[in-house]
Protein backbone atom coordinates (compact mmCIF):
# COMPACT_ATOMS: atom_id res chain seq x y z
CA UNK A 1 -24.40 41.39 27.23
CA UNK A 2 -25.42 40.39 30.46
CA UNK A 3 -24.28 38.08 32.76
CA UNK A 4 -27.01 35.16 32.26
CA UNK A 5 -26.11 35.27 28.19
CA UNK A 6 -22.26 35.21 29.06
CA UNK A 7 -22.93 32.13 31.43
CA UNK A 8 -24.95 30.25 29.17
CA UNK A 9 -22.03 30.74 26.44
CA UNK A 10 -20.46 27.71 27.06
CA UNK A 11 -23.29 25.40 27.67
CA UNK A 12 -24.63 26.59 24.07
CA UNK A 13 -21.05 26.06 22.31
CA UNK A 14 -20.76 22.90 24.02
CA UNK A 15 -24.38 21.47 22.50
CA UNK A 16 -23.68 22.52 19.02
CA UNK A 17 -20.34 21.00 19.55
CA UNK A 18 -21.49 17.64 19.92
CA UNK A 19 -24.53 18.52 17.36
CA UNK A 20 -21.94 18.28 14.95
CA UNK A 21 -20.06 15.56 16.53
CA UNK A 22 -23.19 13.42 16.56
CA UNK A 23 -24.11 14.31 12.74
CA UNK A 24 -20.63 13.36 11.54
CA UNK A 25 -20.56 9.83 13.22
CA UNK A 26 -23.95 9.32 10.65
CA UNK A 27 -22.64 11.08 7.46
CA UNK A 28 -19.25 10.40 7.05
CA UNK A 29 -20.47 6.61 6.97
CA UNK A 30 -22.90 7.40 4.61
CA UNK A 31 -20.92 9.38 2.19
CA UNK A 32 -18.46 6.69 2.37
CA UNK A 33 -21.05 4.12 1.40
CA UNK A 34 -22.07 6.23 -1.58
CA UNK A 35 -18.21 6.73 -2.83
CA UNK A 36 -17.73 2.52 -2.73
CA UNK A 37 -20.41 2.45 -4.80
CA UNK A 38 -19.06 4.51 -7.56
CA UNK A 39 -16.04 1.89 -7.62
CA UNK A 40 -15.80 -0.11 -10.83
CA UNK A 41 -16.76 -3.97 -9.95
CA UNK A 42 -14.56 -6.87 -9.75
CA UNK A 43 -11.93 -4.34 -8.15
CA UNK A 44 -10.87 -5.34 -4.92
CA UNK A 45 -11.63 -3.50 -2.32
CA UNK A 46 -9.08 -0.17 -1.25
CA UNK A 47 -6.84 -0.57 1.78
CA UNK A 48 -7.90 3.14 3.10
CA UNK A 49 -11.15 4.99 2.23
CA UNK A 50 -11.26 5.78 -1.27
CA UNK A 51 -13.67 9.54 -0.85
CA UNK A 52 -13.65 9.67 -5.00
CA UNK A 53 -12.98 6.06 -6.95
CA UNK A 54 -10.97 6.70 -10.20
CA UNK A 55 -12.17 5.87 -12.23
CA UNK A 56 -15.60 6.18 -11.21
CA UNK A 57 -18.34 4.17 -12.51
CA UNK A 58 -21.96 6.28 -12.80
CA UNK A 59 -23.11 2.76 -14.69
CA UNK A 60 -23.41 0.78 -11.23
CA UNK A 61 -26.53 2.46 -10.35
CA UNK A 62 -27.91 1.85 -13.96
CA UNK A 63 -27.42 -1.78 -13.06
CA UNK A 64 -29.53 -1.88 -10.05
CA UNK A 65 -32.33 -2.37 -12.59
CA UNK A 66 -30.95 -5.42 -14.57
CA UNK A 67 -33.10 -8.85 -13.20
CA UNK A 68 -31.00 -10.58 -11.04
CA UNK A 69 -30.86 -14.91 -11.62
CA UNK A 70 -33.08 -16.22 -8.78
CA UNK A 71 -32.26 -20.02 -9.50
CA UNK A 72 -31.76 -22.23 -6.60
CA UNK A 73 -27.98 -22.79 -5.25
CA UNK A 74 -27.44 -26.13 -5.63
């Protein structure tokens, strides 16, 4: 190797480092966002982060597609 690639060694590591660092602080939020949705409803919610909801509940996103009531609050 020569002496530029050995210098730049580093700098490289360094970028990919915080690549990943950066991509985490979006995903990890996102997967946990798809693991509360799994949760049954009417449970309250989990005092840590629940990664896998037992038991989970594949039927919430079948319910996205029921009408919701849209009558007035009163």
């Amino acid at each position: 190797m020569s002496r530029a690639t050995t210098a730049r060694w580093p700098r490289r590591a360094g970028f990919h480092a915080a690549a990943l660092g950066v991509t985490a602080v979006f995903l990890v939020p996102g997967l946990w966002v798809v693991a509360a949705s799994l949760r049954r409803p009417g449970l309250p919610p989990p005092a840590t982060i629940e990664w896998l909801p037992d038991p989970v509940a594949w039927s919430n996103y079948a319910r996205i597609f029921e009408p919701a009531p849209l009558s007035p609050v009163r």
